[in-house]
N, C-alpha and C. Protein backbone atom coordinates (compact mmCIF):
# COMPACT_ATOMS: atom_id res chain seq x y z
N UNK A 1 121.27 111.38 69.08
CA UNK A 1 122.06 112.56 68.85
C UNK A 1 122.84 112.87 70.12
N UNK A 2 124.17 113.03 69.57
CA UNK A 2 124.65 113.77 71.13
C UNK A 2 124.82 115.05 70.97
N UNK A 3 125.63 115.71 72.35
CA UNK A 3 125.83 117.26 72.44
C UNK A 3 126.55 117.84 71.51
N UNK A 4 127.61 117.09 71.25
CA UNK A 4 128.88 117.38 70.29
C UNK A 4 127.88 118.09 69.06
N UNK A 5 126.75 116.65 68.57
CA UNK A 5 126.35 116.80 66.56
C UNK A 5 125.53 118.46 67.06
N UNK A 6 124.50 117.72 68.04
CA UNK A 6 123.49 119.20 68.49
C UNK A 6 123.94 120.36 68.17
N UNK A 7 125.46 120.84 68.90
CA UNK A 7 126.10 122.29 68.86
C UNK A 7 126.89 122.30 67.47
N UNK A 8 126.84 121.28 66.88
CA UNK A 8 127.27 121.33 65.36
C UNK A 8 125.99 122.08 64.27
N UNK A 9 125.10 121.86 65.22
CA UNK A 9 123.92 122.04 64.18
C UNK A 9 122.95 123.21 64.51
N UNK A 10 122.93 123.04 65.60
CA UNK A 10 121.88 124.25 66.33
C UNK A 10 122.88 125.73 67.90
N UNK A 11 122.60 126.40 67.56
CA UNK A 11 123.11 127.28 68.72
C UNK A 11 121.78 127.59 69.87
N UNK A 12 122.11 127.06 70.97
CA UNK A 12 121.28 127.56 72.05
C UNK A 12 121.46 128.97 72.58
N UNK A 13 120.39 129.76 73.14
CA UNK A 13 121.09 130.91 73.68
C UNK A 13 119.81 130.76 74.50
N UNK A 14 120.58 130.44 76.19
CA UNK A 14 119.77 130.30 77.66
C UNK A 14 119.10 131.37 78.23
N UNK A 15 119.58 132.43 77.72
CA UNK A 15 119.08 133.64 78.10
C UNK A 15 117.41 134.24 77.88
N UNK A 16 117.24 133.44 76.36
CA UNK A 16 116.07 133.75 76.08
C UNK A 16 115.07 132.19 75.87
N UNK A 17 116.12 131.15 75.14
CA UNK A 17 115.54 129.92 75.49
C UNK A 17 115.39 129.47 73.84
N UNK A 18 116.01 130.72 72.45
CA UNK A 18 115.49 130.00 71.25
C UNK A 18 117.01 129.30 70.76
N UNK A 19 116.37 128.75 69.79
CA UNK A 19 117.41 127.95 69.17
C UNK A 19 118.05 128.83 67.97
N UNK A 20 119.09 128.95 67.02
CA UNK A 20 119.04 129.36 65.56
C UNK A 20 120.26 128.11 64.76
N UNK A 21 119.83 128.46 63.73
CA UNK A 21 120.85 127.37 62.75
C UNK A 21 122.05 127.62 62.29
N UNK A 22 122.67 126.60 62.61
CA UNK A 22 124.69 126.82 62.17
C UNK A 22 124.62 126.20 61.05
N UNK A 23 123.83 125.81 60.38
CA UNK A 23 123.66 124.49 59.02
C UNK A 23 122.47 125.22 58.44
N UNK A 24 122.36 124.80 57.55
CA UNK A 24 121.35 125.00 56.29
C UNK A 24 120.49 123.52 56.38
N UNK A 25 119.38 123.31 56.97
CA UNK A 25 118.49 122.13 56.68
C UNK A 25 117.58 121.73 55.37
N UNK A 26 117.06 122.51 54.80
CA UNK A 26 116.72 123.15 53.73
C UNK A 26 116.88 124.17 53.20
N UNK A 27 116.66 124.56 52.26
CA UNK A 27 116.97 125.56 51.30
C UNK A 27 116.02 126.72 51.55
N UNK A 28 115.22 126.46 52.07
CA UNK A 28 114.67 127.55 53.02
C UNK A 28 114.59 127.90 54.14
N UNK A 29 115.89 127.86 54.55
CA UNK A 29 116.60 128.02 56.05
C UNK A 29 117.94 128.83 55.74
N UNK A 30 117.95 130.04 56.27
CA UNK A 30 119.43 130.63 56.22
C UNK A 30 120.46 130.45 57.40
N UNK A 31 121.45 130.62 57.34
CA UNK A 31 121.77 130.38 58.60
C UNK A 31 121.73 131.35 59.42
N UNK A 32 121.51 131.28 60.75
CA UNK A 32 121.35 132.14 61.76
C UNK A 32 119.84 132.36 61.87
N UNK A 33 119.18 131.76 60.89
CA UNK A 33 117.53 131.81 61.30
C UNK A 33 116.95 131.35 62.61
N UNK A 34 115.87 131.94 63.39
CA UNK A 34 115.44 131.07 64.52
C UNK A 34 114.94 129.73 63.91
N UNK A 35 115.27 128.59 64.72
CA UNK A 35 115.09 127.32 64.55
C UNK A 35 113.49 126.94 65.29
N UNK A 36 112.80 125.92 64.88
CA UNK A 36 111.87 125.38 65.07
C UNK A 36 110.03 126.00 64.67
N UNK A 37 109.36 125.67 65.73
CA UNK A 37 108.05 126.43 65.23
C UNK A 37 107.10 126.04 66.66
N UNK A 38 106.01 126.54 66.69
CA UNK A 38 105.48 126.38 68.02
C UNK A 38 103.96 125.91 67.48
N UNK A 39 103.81 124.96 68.37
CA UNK A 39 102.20 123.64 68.40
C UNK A 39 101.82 123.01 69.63
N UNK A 40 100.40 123.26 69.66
CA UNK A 40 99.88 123.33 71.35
C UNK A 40 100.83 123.46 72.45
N UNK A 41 101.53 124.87 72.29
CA UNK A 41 102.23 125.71 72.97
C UNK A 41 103.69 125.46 72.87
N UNK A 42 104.33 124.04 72.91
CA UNK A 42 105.27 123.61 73.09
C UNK A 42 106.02 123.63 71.49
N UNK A 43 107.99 124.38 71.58
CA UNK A 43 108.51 124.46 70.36
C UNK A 43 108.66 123.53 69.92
N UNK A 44 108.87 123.10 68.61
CA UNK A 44 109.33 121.80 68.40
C UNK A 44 110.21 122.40 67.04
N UNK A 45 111.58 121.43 66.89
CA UNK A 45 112.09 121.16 66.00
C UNK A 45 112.68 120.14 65.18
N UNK A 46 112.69 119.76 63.81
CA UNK A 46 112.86 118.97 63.63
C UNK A 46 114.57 118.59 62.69
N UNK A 47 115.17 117.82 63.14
CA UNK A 47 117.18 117.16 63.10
C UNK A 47 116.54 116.57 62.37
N UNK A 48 117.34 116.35 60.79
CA UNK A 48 117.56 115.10 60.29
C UNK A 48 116.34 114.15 60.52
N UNK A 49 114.96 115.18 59.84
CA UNK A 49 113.78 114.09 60.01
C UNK A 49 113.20 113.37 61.22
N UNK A 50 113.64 114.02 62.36
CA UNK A 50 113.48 113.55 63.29
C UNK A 50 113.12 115.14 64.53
N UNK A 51 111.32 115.01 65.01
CA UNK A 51 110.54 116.03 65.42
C UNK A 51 111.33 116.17 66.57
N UNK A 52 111.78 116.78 67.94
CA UNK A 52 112.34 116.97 68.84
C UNK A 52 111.50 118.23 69.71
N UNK A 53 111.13 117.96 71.03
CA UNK A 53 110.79 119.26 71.86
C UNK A 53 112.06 120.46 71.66
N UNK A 54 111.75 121.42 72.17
CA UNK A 54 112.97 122.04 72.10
C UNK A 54 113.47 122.28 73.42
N UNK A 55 112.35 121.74 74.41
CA UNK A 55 112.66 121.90 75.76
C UNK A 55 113.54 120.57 76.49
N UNK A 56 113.51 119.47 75.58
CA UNK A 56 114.80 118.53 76.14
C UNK A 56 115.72 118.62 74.69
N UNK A 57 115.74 119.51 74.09
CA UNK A 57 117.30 119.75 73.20
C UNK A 57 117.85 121.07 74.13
N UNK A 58 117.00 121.36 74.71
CA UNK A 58 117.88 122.66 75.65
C UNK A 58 118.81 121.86 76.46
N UNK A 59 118.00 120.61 77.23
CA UNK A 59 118.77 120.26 78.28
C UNK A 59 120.06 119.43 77.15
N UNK A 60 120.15 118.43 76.70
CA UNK A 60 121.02 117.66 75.73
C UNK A 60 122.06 119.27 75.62
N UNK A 61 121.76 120.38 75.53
CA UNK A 61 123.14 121.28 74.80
C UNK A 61 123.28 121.64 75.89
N UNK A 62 122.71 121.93 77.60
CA UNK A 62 123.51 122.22 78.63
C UNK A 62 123.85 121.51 79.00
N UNK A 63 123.25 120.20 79.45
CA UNK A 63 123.80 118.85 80.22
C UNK A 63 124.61 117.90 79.69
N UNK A 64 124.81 117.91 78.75
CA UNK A 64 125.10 117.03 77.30
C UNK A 64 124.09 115.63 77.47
N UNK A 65 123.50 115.31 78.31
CA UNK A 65 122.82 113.96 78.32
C UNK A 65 121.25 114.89 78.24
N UNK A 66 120.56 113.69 77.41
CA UNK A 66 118.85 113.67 77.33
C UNK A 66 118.38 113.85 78.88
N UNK A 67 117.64 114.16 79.30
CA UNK A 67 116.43 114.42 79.96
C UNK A 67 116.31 112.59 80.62
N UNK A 68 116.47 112.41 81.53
CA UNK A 68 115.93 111.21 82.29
C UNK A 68 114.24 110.89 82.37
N UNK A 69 114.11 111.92 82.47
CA UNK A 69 112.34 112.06 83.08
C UNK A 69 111.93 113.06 82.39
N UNK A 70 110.68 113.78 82.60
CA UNK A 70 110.36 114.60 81.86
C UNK A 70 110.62 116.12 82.58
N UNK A 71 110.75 117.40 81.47
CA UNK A 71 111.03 118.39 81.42
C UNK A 71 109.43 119.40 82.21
N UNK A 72 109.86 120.41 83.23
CA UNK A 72 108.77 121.06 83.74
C UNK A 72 108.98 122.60 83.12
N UNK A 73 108.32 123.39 82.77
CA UNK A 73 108.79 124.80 82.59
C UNK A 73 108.01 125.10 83.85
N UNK A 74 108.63 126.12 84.92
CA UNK A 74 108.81 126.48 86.09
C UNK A 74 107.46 127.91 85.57
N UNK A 75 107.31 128.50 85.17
CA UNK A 75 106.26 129.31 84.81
C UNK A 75 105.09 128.66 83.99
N UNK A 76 104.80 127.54 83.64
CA UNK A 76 103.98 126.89 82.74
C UNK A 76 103.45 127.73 81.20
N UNK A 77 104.56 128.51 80.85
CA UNK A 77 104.49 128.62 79.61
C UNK A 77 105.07 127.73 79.48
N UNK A 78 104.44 126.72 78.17
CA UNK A 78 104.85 125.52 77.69
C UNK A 78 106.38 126.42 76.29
N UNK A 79 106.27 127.25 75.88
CA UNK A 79 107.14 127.92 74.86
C UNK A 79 108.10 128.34 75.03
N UNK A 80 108.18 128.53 76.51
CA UNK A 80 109.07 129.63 77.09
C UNK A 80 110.57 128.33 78.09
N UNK A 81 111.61 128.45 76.85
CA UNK A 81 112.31 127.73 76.70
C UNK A 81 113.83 127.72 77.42
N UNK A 82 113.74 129.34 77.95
CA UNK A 82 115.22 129.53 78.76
C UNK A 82 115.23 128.47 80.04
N UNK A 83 116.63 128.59 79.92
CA UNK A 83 117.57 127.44 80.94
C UNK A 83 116.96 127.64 82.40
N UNK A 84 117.21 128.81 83.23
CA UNK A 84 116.45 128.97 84.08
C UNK A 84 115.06 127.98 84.60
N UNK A 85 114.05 128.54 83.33
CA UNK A 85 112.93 128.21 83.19
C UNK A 85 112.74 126.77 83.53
N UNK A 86 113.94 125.74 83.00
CA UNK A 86 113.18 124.62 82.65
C UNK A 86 113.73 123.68 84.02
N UNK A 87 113.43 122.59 84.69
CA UNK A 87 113.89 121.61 85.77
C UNK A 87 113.24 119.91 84.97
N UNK A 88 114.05 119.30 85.25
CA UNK A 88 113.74 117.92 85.18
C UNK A 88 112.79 117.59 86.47
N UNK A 89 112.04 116.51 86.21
CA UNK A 89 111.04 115.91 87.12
C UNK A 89 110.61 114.46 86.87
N UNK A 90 110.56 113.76 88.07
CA UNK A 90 109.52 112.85 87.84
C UNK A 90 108.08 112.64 87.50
């Protein structure tokens, strides 16, 4: 997936860190609903059948590139998804 389909599909807002939907995924999704769901702490959502953190789709819609390494949340709430919050790491 790149940045382009991502912001076709999902709206980020850095401020707080959630996602909501520009598309209808199912029929039990409206648009503008918050996107994803939360499991052993960390959000996850799932594109086109395909599960995704929500903490390297944050980075993919600011950076436009995936995550090299893995994603740290700077407070170790694993949920807590704003831009701020999050740094790449080895």
């Amino acid at each position: 997936m790149t940045q382009e389909e991502l912001k076709e599909i999902l709206e980020y807002r850095p401020d707080t860190g959630e996602f909501f939907w520009k598309v209808r995924p199912s029929n039990r999704v409206k648009l503008g609903d918050k996107a994803g769901y939360e499991s052993g702490g960390y959000i996850f959502i799932r594109i086109k059948g395909t599960l995704h953190y929500a903490h390297r789709l944050a980075f993919l819609y600011m950076k436009s590139t995936w995550p090299s390494e893995l994603v740290d949340h700077d407070n170790r709430v694993r949920s807590d998804n704003c831009w701020r919050n999050l740094k790449e790491v080895s």
